[in-house]
PDB file of N, CA and C in Angstrom:
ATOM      1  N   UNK A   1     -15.269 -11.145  -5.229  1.00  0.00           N
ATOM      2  CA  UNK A   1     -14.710  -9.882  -4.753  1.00  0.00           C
ATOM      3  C   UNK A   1     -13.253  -9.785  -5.173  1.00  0.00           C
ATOM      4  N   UNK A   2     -12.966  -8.787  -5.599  1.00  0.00           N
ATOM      5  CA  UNK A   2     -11.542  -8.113  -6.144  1.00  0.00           C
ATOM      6  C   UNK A   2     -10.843  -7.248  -5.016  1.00  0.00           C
ATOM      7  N   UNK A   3     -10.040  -7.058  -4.575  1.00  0.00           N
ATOM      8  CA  UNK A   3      -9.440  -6.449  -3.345  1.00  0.00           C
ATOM      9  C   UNK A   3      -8.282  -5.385  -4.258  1.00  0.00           C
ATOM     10  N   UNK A   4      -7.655  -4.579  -3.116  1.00  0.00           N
ATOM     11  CA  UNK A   4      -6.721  -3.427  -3.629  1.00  0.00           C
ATOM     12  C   UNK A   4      -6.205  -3.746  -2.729  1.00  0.00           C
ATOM     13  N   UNK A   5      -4.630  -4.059  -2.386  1.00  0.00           N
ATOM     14  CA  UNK A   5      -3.776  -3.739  -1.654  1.00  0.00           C
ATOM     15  C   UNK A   5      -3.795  -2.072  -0.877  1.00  0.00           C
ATOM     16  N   UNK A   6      -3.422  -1.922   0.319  1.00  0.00           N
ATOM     17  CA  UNK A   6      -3.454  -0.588   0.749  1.00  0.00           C
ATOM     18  C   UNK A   6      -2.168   0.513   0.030  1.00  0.00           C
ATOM     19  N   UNK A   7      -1.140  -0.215  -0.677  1.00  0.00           N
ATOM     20  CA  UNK A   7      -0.125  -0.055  -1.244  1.00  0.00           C
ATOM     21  C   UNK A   7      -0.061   0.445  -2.491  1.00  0.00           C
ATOM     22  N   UNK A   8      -1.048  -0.207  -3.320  1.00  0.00           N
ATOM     23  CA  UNK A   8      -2.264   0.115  -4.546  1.00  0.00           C
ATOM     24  C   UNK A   8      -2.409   0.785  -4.749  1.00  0.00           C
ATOM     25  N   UNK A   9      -3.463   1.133  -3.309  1.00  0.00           N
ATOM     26  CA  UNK A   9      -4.621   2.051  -3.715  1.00  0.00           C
ATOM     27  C   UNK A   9      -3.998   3.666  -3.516  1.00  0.00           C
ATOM     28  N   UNK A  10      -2.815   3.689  -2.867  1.00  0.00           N
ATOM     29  CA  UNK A  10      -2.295   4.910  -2.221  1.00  0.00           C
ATOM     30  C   UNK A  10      -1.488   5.107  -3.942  1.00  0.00           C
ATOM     31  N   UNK A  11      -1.305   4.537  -4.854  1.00  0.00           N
ATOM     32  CA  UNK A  11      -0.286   4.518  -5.255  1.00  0.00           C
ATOM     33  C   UNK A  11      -1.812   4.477  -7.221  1.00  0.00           C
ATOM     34  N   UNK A  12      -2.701   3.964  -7.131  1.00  0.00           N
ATOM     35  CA  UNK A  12      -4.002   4.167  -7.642  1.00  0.00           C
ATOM     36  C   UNK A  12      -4.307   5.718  -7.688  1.00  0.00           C
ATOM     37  N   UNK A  13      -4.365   6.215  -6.339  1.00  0.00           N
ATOM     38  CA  UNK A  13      -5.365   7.126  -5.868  1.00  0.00           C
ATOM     39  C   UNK A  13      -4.228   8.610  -6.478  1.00  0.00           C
ATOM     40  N   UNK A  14      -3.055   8.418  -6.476  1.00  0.00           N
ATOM     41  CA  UNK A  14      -1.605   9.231  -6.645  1.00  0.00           C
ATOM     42  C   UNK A  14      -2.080   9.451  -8.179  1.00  0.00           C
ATOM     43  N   UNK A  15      -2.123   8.296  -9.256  1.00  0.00           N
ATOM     44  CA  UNK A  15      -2.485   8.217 -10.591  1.00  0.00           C
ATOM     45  C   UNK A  15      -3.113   8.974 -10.941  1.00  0.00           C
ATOM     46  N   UNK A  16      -4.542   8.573 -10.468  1.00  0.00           N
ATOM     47  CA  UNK A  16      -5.787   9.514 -10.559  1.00  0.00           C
ATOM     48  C   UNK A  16      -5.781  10.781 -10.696  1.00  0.00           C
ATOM     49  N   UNK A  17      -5.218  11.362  -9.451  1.00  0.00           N
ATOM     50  CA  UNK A  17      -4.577  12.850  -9.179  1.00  0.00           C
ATOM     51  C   UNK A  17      -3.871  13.244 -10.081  1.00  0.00           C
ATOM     52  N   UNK A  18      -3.241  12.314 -10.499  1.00  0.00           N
ATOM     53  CA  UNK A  18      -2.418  13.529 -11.284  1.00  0.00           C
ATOM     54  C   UNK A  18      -2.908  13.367 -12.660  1.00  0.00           C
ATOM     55  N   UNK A  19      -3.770  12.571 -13.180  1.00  0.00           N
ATOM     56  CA  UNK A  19      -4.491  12.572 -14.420  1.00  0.00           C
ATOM     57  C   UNK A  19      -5.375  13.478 -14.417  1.00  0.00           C
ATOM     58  N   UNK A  20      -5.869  14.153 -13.606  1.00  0.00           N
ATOM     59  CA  UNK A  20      -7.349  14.819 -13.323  1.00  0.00           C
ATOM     60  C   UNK A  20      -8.552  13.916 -12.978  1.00  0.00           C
ATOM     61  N   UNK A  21      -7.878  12.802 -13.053  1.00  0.00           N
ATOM     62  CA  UNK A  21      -9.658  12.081 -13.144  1.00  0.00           C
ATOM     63  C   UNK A  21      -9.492  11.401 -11.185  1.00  0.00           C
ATOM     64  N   UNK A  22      -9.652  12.265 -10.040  1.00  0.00           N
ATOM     65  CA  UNK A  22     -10.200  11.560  -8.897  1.00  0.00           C
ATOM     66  C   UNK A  22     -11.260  10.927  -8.744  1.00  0.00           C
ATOM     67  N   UNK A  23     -12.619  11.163  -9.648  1.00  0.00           N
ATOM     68  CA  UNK A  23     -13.739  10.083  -9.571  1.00  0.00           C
ATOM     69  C   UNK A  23     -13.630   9.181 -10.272  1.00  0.00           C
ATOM     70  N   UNK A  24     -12.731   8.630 -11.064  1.00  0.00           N
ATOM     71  CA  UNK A  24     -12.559   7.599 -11.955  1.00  0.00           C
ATOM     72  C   UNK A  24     -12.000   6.365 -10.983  1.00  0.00           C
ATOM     73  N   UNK A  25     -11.724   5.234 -11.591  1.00  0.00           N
ATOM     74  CA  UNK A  25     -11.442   3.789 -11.012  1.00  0.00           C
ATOM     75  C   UNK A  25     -10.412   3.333 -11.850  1.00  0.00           C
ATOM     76  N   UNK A  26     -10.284   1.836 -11.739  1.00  0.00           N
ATOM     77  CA  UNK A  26      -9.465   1.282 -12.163  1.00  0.00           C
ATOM     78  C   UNK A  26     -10.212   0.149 -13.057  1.00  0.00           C
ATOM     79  N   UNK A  27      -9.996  -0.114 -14.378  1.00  0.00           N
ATOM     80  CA  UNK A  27     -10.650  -1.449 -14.984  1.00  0.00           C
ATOM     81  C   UNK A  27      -9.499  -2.630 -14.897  1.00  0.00           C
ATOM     82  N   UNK A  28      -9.647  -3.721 -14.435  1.00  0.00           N
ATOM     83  CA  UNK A  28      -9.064  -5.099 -13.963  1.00  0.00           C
ATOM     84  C   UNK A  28      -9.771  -5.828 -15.242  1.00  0.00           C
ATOM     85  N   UNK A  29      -8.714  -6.431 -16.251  1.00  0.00           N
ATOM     86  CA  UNK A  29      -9.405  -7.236 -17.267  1.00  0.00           C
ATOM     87  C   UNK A  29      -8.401  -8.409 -17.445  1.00  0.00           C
ATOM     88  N   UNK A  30      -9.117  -9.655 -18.076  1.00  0.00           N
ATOM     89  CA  UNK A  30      -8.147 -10.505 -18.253  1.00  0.00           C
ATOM     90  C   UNK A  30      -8.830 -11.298 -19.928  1.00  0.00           C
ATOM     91  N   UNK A  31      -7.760 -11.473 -20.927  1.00  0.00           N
ATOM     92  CA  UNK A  31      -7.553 -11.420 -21.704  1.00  0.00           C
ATOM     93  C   UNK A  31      -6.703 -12.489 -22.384  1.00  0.00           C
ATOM     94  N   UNK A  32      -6.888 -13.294 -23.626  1.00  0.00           N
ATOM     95  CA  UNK A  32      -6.041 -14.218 -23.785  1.00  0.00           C
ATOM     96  C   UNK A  32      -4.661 -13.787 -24.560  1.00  0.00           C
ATOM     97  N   UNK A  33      -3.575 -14.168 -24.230  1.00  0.00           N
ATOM     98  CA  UNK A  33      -2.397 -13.866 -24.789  1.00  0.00           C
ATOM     99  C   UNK A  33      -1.303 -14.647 -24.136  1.00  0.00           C
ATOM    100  N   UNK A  34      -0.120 -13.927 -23.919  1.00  0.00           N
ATOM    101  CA  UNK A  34       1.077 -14.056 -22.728  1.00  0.00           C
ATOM    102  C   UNK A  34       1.656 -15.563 -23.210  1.00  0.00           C
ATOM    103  N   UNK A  35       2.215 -16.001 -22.801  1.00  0.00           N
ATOM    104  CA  UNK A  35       2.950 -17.388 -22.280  1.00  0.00           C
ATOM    105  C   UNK A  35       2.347 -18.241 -21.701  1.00  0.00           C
ATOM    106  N   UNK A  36       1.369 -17.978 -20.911  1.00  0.00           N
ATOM    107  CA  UNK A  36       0.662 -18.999 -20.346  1.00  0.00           C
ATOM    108  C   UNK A  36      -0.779 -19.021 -20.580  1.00  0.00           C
ATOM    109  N   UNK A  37      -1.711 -18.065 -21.447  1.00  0.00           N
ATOM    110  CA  UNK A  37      -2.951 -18.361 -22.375  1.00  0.00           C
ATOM    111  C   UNK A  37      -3.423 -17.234 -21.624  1.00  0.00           C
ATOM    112  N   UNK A  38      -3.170 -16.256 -20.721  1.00  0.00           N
ATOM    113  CA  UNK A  38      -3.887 -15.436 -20.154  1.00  0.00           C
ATOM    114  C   UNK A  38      -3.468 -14.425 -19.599  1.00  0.00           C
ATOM    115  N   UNK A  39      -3.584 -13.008 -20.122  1.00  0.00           N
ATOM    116  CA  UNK A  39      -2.617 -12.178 -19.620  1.00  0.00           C
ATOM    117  C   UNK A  39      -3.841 -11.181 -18.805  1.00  0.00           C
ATOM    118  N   UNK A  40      -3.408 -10.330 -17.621  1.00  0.00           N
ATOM    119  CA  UNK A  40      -3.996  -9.358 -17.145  1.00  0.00           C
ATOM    120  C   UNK A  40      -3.346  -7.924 -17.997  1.00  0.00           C
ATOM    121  N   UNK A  41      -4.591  -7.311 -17.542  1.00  0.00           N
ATOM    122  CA  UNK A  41      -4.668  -5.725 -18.070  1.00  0.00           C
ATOM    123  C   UNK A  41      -5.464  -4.905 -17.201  1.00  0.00           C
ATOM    124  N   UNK A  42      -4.739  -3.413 -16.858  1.00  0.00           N
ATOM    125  CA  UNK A  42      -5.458  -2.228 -15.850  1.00  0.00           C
ATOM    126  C   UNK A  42      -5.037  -1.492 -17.104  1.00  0.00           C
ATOM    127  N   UNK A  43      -6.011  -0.089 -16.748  1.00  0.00           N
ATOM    128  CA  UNK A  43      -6.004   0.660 -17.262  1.00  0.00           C
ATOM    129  C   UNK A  43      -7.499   1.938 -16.488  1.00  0.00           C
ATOM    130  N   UNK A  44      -7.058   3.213 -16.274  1.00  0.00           N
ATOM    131  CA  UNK A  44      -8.079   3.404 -15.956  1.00  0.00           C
ATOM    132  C   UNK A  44      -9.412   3.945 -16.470  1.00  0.00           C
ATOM    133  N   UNK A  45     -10.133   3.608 -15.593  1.00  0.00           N
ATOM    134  CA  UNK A  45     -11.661   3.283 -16.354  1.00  0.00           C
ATOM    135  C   UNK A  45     -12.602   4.950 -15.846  1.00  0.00           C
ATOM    136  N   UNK A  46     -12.894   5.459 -16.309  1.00  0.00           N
ATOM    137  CA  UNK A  46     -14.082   6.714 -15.968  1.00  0.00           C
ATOM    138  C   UNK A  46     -15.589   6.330 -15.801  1.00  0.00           C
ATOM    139  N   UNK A  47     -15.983   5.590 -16.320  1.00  0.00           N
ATOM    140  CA  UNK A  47     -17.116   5.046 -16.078  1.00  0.00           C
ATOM    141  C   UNK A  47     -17.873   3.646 -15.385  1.00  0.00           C
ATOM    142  N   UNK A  48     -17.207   2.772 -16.615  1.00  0.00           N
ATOM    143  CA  UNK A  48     -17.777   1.390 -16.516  1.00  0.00           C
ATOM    144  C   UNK A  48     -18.933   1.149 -17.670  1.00  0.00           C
ATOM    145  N   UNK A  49     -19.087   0.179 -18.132  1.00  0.00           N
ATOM    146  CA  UNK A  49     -20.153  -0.392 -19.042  1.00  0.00           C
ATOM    147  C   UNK A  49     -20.929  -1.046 -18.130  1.00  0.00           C
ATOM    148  N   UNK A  50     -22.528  -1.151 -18.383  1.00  0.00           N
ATOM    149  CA  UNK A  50     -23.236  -1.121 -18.488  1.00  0.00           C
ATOM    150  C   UNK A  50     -23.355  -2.643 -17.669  1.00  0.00           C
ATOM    151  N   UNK A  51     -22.654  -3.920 -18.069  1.00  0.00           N
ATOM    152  CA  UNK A  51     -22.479  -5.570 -17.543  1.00  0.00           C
ATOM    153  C   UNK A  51     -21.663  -5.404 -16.341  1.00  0.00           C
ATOM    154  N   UNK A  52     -21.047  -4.439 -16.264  1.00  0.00           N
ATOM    155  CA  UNK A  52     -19.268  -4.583 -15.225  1.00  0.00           C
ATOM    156  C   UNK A  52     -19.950  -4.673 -14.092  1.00  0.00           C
ATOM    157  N   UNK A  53     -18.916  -5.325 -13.016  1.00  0.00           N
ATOM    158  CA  UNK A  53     -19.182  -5.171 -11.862  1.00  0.00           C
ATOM    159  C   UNK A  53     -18.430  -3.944 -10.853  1.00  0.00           C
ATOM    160  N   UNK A  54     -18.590  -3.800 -10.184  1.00  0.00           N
ATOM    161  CA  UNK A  54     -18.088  -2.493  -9.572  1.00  0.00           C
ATOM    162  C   UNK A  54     -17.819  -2.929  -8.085  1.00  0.00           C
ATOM    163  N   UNK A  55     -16.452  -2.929  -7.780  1.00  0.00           N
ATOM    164  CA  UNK A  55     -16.388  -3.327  -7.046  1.00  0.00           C
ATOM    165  C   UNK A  55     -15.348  -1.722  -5.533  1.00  0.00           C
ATOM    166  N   UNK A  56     -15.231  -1.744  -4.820  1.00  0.00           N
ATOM    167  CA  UNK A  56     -14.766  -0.940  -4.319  1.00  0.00           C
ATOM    168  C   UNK A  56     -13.807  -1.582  -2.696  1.00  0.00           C
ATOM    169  N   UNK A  57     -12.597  -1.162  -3.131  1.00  0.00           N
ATOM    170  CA  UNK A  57     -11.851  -1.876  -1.944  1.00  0.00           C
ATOM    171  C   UNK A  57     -10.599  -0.613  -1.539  1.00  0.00           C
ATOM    172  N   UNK A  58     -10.525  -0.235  -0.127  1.00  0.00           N
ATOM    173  CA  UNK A  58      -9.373   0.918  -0.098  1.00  0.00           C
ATOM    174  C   UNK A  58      -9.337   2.208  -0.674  1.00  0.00           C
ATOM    175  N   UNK A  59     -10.947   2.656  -1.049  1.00  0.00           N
ATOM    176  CA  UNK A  59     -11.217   3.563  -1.650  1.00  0.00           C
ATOM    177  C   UNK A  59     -11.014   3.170  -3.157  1.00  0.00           C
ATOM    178  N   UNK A  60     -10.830   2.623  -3.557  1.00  0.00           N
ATOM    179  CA  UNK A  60     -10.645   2.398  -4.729  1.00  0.00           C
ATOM    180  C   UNK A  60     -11.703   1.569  -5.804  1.00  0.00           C
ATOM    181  N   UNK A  61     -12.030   2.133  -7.053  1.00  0.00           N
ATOM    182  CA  UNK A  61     -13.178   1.440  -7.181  1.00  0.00           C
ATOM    183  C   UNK A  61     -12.946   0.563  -8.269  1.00  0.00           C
ATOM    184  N   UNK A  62     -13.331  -0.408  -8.638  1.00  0.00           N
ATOM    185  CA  UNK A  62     -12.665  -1.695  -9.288  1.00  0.00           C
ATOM    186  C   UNK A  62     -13.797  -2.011 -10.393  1.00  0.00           C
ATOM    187  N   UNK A  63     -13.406  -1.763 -11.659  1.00  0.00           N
ATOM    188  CA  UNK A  63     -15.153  -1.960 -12.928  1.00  0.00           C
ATOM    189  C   UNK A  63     -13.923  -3.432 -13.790  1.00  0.00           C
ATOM    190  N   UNK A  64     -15.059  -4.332 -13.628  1.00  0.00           N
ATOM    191  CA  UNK A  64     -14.664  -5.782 -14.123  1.00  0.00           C
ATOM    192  C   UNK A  64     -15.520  -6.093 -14.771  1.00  0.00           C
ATOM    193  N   UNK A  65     -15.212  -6.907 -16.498  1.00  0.00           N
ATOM    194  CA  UNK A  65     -16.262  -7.213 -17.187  1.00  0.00           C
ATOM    195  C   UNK A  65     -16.501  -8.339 -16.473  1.00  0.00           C
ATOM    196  N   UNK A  66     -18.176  -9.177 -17.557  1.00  0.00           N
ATOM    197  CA  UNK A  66     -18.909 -10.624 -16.584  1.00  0.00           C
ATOM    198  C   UNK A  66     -17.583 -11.637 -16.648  1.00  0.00           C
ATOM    199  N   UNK A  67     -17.131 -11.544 -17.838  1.00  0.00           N
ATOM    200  CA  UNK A  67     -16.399 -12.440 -18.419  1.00  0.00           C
ATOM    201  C   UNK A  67     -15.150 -13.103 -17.330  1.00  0.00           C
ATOM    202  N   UNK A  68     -14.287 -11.478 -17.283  1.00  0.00           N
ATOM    203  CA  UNK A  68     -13.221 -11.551 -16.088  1.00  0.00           C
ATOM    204  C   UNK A  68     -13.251 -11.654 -14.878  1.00  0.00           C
ATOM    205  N   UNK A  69     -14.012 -11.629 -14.470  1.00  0.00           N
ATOM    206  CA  UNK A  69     -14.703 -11.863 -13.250  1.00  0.00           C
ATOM    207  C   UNK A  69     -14.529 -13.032 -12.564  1.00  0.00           C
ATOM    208  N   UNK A  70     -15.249 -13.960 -13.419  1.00  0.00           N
ATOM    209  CA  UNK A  70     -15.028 -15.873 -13.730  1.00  0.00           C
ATOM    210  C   UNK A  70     -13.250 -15.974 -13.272  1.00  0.00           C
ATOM    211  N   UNK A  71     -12.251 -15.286 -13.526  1.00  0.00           N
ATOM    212  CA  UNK A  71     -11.001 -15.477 -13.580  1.00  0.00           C
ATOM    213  C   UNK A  71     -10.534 -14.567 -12.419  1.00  0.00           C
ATOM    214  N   UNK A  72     -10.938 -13.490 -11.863  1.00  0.00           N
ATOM    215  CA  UNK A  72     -10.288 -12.970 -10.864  1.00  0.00           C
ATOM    216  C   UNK A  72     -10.927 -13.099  -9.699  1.00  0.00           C
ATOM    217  N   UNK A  73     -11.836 -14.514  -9.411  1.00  0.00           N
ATOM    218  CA  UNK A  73     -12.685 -14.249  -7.976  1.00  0.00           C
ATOM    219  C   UNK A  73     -11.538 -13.981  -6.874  1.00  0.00           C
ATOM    220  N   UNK A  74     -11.471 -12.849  -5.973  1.00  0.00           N
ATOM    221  CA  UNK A  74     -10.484 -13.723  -4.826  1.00  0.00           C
ATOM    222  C   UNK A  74      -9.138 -12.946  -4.831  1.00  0.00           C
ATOM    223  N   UNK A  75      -8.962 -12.644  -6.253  1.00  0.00           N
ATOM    224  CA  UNK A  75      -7.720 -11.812  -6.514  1.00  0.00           C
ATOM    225  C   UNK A  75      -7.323 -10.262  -5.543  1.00  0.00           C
ATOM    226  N   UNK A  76      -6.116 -10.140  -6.189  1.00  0.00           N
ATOM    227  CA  UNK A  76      -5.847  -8.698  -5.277  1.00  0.00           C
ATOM    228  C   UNK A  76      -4.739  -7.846  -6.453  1.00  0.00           C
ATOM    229  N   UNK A  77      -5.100  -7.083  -6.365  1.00  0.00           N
ATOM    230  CA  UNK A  77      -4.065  -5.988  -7.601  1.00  0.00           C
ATOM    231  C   UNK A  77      -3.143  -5.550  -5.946  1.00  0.00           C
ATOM    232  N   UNK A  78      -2.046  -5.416  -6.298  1.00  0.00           N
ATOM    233  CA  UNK A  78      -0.818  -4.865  -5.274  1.00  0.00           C
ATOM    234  C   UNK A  78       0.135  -3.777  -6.370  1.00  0.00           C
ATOM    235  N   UNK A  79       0.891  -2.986  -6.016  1.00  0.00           N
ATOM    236  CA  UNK A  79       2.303  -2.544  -6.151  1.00  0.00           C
ATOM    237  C   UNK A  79       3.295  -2.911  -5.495  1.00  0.00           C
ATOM    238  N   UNK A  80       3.962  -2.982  -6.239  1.00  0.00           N
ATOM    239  CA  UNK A  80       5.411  -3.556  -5.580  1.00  0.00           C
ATOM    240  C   UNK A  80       6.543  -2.614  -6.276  1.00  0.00           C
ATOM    241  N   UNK A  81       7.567  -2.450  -5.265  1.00  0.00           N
ATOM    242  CA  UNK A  81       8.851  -2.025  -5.591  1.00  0.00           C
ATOM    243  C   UNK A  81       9.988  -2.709  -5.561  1.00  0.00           C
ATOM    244  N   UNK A  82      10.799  -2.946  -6.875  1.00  0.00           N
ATOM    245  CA  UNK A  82      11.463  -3.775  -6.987  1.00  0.00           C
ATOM    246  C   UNK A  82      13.013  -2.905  -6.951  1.00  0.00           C
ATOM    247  N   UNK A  83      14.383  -3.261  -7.251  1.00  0.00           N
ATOM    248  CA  UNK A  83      15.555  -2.708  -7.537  1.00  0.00           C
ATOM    249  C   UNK A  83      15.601  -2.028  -9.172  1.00  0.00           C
ATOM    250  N   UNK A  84      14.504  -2.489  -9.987  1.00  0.00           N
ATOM    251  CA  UNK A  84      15.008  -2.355 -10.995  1.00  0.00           C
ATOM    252  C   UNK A  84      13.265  -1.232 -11.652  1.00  0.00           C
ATOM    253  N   UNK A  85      12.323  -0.840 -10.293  1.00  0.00           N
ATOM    254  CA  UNK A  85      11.143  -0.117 -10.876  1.00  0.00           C
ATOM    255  C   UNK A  85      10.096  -0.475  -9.541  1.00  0.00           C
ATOM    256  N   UNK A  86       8.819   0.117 -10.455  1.00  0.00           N
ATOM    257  CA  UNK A  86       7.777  -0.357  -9.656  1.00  0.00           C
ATOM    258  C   UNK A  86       6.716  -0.926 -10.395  1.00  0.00           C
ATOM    259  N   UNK A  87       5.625  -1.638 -10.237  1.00  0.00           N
ATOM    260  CA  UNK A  87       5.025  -1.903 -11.026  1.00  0.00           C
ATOM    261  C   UNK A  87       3.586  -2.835 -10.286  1.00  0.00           C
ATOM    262  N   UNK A  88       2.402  -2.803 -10.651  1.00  0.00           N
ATOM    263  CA  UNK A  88       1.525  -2.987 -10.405  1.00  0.00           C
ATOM    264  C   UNK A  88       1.614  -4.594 -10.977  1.00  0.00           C
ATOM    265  N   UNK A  89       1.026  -5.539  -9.586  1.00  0.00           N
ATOM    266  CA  UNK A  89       0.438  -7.188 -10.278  1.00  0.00           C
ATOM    267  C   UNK A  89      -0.213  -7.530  -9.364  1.00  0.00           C
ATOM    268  N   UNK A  90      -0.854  -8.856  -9.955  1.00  0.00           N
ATOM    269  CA  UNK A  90      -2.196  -8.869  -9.341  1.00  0.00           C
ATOM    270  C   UNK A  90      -1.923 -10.769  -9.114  1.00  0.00           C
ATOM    271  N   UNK A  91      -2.517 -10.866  -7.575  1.00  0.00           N
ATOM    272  CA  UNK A  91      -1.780 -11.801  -6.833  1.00  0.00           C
ATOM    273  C   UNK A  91      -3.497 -13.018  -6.944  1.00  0.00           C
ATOM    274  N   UNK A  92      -3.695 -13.757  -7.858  1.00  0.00           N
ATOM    275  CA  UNK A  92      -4.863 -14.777  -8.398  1.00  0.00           C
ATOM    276  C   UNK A  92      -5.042 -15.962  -7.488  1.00  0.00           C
ATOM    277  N   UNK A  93      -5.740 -16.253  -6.681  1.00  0.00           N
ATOM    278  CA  UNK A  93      -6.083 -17.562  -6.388  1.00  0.00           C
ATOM    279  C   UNK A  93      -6.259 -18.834  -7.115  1.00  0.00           C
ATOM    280  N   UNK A  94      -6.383 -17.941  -8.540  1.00  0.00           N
ATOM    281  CA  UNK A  94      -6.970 -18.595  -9.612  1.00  0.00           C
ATOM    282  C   UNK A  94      -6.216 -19.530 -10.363  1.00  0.00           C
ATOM    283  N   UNK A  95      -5.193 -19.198 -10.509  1.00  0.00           N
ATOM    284  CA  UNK A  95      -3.892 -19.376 -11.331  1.00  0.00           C
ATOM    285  C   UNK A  95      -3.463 -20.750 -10.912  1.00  0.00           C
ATOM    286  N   UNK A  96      -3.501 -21.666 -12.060  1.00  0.00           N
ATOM    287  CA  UNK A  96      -2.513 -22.906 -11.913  1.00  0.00           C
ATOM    288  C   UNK A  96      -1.037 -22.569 -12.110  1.00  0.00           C
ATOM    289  N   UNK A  97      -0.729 -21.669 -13.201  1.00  0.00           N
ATOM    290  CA  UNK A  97       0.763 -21.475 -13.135  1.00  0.00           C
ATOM    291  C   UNK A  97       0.943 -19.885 -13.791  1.00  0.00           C
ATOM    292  N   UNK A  98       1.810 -19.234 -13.512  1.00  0.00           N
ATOM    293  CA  UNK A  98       2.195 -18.583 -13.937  1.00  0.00           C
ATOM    294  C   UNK A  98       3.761 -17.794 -14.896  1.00  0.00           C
ATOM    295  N   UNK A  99       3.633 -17.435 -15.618  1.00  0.00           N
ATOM    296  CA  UNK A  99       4.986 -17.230 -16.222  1.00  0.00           C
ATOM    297  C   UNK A  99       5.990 -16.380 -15.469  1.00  0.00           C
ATOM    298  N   UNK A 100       7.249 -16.190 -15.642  1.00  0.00           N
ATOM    299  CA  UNK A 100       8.241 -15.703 -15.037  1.00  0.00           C
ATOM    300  C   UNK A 100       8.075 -13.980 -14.732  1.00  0.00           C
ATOM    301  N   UNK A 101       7.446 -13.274 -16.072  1.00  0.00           N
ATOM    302  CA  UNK A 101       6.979 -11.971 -15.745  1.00  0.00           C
ATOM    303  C   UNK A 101       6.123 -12.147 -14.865  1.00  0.00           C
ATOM    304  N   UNK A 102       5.014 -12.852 -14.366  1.00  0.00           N
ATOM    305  CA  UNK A 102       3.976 -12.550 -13.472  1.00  0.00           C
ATOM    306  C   UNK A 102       2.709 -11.692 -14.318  1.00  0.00           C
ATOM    307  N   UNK A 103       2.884 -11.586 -15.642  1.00  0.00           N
ATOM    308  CA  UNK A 103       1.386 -10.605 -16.301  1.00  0.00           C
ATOM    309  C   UNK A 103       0.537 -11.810 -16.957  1.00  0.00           C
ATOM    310  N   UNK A 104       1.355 -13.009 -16.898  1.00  0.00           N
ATOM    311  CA  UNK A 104       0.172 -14.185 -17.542  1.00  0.00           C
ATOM    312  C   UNK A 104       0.204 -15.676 -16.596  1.00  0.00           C
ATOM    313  N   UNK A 105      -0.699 -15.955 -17.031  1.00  0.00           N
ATOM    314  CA  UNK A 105      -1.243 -17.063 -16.144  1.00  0.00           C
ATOM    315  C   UNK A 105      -2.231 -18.199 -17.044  1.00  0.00           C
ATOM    316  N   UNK A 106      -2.208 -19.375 -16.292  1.00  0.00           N
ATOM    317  CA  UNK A 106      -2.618 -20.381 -16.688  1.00  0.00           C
ATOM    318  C   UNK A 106      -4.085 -21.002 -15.744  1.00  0.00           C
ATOM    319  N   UNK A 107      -5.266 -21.279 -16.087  1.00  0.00           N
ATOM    320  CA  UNK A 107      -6.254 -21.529 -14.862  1.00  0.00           C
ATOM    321  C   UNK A 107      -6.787 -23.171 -15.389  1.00  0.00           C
TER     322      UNK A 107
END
């Protein structure tokens, strides 16, 4: 299970709206790259393929390939507001280490 912060999803659900797409979701993917061999990626999703899982937390509906899945059991996507922006990250159980940005990780 993949979770949404309530912070997220208010802040998800804001996105949506103003894209036109309110029945659409969010895709949660993880991907090799970054500093530490593994970077996350959102982006939003209108459908889902066909393998994804679909997950729904805070109104919010969450399409994860099989693959990423393996890597985000447990996880939680949040927003946060910082002094210098805002920005969406996603808080891994998974993670042995992570790099100083917080978008890659090590398992």
């Amino acid at each position: 299970m993949i979770n949404v912060s309530p912070t997220a999803a208010s802040k998800i659900s804001e996105l949506l709206t103003e894209e036109g797409k309110t029945g659409s979701g969010l895709r949660v993917f993880v991907q090799g790259g970054g500093c530490s061999g593994f970077q996350y990626g959102l982006m939003i999703e209108e459908g889902g393929g066909d393998l994804d899982q679909v997950f729904e937390s805070n109104g919010v509906k969450l399409y994860v390939d099989p693959v990423s899945v393996s890597y985000l059991k447990g996880a939680e996507v949040d927003f946060v507001e910082t002094v210098t922006g805002g920005g969406f990250t996603i808080k891994n159980p998974n993670a042995v280490s992570t790099c100083g940005c917080g978008q890659s990780f090590n398992v």
